[in-house]
Protein backbone atom coordinates (compact mmCIF):
# COMPACT_ATOMS: atom_id res chain seq x y z
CA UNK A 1 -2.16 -90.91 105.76
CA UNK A 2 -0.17 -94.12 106.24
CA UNK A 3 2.33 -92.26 109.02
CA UNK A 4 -1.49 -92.42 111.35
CA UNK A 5 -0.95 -96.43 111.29
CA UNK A 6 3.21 -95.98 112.50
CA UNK A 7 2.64 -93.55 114.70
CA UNK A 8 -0.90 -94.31 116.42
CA UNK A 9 1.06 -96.12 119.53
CA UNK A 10 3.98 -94.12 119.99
CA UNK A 11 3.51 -93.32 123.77
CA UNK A 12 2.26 -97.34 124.47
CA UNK A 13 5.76 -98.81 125.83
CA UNK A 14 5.85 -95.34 128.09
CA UNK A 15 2.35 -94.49 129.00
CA UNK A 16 0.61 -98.01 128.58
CA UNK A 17 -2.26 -97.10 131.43
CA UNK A 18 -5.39 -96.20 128.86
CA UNK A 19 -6.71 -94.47 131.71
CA UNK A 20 -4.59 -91.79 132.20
CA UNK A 21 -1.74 -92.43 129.58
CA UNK A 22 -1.72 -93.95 126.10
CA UNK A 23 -2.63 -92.44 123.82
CA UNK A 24 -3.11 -88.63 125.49
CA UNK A 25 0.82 -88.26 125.50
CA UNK A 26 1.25 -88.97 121.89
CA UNK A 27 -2.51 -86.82 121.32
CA UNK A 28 -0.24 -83.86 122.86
CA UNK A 29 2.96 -84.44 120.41
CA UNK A 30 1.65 -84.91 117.73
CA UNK A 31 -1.09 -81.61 118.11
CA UNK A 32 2.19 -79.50 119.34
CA UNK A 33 4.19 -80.46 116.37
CA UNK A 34 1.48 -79.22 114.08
CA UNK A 35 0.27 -82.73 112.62
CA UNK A 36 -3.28 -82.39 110.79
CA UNK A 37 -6.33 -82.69 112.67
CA UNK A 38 -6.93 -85.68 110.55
CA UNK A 39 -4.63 -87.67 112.24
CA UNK A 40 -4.56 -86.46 115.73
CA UNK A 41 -8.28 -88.06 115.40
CA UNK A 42 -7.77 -90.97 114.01
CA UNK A 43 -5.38 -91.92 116.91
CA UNK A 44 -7.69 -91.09 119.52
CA UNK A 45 -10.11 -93.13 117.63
CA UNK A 46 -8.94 -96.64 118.87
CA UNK A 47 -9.73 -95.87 122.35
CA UNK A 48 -13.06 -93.19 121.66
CA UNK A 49 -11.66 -90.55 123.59
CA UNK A 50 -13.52 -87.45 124.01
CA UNK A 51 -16.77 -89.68 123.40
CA UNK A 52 -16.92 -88.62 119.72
CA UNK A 53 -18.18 -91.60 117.04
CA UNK A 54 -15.41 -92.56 114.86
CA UNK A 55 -16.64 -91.00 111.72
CA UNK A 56 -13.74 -90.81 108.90
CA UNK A 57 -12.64 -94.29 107.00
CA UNK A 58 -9.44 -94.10 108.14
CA UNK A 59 -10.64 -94.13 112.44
CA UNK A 60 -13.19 -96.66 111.58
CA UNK A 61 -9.80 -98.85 110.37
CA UNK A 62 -7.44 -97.84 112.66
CA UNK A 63 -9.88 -99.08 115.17
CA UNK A 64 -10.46 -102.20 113.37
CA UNK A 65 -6.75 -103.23 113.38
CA UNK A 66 -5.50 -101.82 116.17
CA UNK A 67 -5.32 -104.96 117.98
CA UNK A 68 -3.97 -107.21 115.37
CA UNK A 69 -1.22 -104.39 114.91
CA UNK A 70 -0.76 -105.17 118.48
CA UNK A 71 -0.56 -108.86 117.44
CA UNK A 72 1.76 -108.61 114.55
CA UNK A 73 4.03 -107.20 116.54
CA UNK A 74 4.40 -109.68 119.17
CA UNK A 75 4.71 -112.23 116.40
CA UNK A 76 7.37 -110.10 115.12
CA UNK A 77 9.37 -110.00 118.22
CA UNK A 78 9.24 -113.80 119.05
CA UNK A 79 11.07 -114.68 115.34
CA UNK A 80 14.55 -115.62 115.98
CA UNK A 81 15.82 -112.13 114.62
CA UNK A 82 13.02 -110.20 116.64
CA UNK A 83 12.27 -107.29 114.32
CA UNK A 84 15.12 -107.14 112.01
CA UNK A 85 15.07 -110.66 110.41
């Protein structure tokens, strides 16, 4: 499921407080647009909400690269054309 990696921080730039917002707003979208269970997982995974293990391959990696994702894109943004160079 390659769209878990794109879409795992969709509510960050709006909801960045992991207490109360990122990543339960995007949880909620994605679960009301009828995404699989799979991936509604897998993006709670990062921050081990409900206090469940991260079990699958694809949580124990989205956990694992979450932060350099995080990197990348800063990287990304600092080039002279930002994102589209």
């Amino acid at each position: 499921m390659g769209a878990t990696g794109l879409l795992h921080d969709l509510d960050y730039e709006r909801y960045p407080n992991l207490d109360d917002g990122h990543p339960r707003y995007a949880i909620k979208e994605l679960e009301a647009r009828g995404n699989p269970r799979e991936l509604v997982r897998a993006v709670a995974s990062p921050r081990g909400l409900h206090g469940r293990p991260r079990e699958t391959p694809m949580e124990k990696t989205l956990y694992a690269v979450d932060e350099l994702s995080g990197f990348v894109l800063a990287v990304a943004y600092v080039r002279p054309d930002g994102l589209t160079g």
